[in-house]
C-alpha atoms as a PDB file:
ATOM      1  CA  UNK A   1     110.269  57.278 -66.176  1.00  0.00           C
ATOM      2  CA  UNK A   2     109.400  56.233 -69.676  1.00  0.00           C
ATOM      3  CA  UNK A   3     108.635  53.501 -71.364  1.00  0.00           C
ATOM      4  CA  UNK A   4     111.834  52.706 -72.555  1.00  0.00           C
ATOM      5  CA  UNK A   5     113.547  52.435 -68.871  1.00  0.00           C
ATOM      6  CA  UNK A   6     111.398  48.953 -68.500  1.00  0.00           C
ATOM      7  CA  UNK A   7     111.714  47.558 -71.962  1.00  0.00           C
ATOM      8  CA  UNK A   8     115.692  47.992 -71.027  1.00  0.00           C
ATOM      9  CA  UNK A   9     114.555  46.265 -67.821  1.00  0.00           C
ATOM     10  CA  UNK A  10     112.842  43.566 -69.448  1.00  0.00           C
ATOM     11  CA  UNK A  11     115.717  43.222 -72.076  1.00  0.00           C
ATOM     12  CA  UNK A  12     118.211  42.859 -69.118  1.00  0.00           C
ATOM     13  CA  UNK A  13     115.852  40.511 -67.638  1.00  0.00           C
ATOM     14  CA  UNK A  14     115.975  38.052 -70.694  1.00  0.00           C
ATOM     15  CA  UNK A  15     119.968  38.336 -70.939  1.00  0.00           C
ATOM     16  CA  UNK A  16     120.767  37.591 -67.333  1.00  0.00           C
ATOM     17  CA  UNK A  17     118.083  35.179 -66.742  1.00  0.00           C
ATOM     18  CA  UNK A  18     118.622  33.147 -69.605  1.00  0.00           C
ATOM     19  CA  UNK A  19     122.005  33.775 -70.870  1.00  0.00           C
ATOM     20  CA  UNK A  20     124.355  34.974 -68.235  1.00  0.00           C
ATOM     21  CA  UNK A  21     123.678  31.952 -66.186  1.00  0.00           C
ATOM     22  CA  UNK A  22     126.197  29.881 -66.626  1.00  0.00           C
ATOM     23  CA  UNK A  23     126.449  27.277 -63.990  1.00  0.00           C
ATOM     24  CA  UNK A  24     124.821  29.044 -61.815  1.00  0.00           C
ATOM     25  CA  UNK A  25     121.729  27.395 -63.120  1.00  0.00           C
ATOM     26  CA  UNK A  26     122.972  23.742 -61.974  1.00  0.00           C
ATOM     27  CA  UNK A  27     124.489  24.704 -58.824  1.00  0.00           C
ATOM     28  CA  UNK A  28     121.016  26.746 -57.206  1.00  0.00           C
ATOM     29  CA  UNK A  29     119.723  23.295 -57.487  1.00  0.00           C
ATOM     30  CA  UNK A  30     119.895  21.029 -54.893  1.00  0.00           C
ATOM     31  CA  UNK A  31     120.083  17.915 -57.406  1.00  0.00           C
ATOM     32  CA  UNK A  32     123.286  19.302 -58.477  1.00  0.00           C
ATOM     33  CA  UNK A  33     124.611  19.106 -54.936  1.00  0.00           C
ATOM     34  CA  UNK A  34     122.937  15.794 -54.199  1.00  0.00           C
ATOM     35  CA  UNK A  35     126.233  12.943 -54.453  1.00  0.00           C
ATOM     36  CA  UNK A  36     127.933  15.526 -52.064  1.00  0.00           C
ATOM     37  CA  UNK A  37     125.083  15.995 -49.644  1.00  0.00           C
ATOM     38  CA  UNK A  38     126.868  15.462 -46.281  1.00  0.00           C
ATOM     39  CA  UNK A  39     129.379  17.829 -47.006  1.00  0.00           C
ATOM     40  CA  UNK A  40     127.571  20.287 -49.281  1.00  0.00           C
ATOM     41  CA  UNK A  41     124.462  20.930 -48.079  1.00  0.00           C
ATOM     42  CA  UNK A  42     123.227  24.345 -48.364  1.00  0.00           C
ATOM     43  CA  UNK A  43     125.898  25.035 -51.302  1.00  0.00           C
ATOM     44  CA  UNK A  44     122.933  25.606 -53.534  1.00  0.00           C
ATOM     45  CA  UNK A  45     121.955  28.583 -51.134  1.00  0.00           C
ATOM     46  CA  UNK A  46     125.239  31.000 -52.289  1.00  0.00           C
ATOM     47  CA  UNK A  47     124.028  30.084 -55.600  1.00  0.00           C
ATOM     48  CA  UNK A  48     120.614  30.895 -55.381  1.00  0.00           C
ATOM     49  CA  UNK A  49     121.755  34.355 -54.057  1.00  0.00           C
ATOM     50  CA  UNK A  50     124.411  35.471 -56.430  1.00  0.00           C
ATOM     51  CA  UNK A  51     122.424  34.825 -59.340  1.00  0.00           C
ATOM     52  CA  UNK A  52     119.328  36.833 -57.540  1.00  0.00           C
ATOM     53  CA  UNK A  53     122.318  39.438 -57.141  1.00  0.00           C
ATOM     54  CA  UNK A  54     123.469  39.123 -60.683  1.00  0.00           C
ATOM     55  CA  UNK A  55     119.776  39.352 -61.942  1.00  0.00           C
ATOM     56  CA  UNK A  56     118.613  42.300 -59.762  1.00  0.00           C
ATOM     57  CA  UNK A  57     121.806  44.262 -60.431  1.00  0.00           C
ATOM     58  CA  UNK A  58     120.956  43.971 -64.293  1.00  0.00           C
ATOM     59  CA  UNK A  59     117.281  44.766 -64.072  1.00  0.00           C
ATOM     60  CA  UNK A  60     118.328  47.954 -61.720  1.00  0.00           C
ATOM     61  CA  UNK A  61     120.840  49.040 -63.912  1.00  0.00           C
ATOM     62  CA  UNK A  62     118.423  51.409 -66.213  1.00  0.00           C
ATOM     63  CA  UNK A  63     116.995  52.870 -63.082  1.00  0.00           C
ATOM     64  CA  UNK A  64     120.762  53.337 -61.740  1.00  0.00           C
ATOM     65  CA  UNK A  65     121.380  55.387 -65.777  1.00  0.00           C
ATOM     66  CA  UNK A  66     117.724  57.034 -65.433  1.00  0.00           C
ATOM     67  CA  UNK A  67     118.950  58.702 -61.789  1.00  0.00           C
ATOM     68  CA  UNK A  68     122.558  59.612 -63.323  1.00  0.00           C
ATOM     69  CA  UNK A  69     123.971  56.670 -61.775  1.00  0.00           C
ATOM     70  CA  UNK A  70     123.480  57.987 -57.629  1.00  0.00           C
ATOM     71  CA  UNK A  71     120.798  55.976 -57.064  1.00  0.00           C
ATOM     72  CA  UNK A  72     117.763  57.124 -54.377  1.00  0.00           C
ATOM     73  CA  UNK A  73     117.356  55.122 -50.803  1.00  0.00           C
ATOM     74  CA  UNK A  74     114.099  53.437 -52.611  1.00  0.00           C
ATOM     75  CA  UNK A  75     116.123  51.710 -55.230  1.00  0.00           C
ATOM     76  CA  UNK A  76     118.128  50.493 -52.556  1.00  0.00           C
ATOM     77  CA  UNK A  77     115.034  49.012 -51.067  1.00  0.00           C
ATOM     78  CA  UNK A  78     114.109  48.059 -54.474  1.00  0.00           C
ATOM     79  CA  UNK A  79     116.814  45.960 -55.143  1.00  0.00           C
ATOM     80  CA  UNK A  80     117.208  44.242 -51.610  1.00  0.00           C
ATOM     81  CA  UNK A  81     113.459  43.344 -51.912  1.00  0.00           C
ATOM     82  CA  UNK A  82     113.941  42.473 -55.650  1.00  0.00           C
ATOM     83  CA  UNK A  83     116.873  40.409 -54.579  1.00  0.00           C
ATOM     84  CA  UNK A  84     114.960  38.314 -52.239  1.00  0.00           C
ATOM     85  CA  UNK A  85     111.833  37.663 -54.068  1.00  0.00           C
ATOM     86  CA  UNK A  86     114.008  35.988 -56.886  1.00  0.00           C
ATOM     87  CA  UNK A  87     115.938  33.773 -55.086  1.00  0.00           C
ATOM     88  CA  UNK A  88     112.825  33.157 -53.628  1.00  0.00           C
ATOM     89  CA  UNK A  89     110.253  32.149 -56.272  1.00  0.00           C
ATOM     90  CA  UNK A  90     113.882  30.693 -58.181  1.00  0.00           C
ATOM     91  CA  UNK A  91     114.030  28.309 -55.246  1.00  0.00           C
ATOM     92  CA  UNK A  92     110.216  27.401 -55.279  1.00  0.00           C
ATOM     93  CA  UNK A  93     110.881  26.247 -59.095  1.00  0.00           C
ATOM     94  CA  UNK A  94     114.820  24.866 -59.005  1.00  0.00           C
ATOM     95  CA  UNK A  95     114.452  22.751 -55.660  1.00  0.00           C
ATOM     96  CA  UNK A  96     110.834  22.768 -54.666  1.00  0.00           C
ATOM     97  CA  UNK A  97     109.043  22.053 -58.248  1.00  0.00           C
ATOM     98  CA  UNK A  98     106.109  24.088 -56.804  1.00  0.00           C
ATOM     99  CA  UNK A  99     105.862  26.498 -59.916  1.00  0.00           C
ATOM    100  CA  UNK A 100     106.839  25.685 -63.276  1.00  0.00           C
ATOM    101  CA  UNK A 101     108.709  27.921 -65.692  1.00  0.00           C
ATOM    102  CA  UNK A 102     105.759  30.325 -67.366  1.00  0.00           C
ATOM    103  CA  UNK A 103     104.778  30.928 -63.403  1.00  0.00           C
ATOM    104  CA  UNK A 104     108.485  31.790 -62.633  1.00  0.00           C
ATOM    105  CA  UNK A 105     108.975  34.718 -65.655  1.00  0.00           C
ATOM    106  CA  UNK A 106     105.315  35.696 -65.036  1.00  0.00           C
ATOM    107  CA  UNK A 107     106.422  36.621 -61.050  1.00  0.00           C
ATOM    108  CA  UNK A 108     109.537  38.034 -62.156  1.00  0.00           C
ATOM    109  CA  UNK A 109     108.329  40.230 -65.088  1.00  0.00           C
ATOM    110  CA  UNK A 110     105.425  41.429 -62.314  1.00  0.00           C
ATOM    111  CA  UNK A 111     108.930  42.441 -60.379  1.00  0.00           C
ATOM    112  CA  UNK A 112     109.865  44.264 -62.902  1.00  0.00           C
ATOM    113  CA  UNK A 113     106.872  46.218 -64.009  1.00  0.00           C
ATOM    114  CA  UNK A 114     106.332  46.785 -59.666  1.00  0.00           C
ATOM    115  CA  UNK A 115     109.931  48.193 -59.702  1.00  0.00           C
ATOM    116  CA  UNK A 116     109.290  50.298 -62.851  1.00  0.00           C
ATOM    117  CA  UNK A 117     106.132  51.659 -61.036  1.00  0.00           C
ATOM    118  CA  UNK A 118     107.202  52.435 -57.663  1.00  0.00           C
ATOM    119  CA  UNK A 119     110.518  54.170 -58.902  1.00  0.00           C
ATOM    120  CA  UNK A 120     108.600  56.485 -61.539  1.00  0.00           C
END
């Protein structure tokens, strides 16, 4: 896989995690949640997830255009594992302030390169 499938990876990286957002960036807080605790509780947690979903989808998507969109069993894997590890360590920093935000795009662009890697 060349070098250009995980610059497109890191450039989809960028857009989703910083642009595409939204309010999905409030809302996988707890804080945001936090007047409405009682009856909102783990709303943060759908959050958390479909950004993780939006996120991996976009990072996968070069891999998905690299295997003529019919993607192999290991980037299944790939993205379910992908998928958890960023809601994950996106959790540690939104609700747990155990890792700041240079720790957070260091783990996920280590995600990235791993996934580039293993899927060569």
């Amino acid at each position: 896989m060349s070098w250009y499938i995980l610059f497109c990876m890191i450039f989809a990286h960028i857009v989703d995690d910083f642009y595409l957002q939204g309010i999905l960036a409030q809302m996988k807080q707890k804080s945001f949640w936090h007047d409405k605790a009682r009856f909102y509780r783990y709303d943060y947690l759908p959050a958390l997830l479909e950004h993780a979903f939006s996120w991996t989808f976009m990072i996968m998507l070069p891999i998905f255009w690299y295997y003529g969109w019919v993607p192999k069993f290991a980037c299944l894997c790939a993205f379910i594992i992908n998928m958890i590890v960023h809601a994950f360590v996106d959790n540690l920093k939104a609700n747990k302030f155990s890792i700041n935000l240079v720790q957070d795009q260091l783990i996920h662009l280590c995600q990235i390169i791993l996934t580039w890697i293993v899927l060569r």
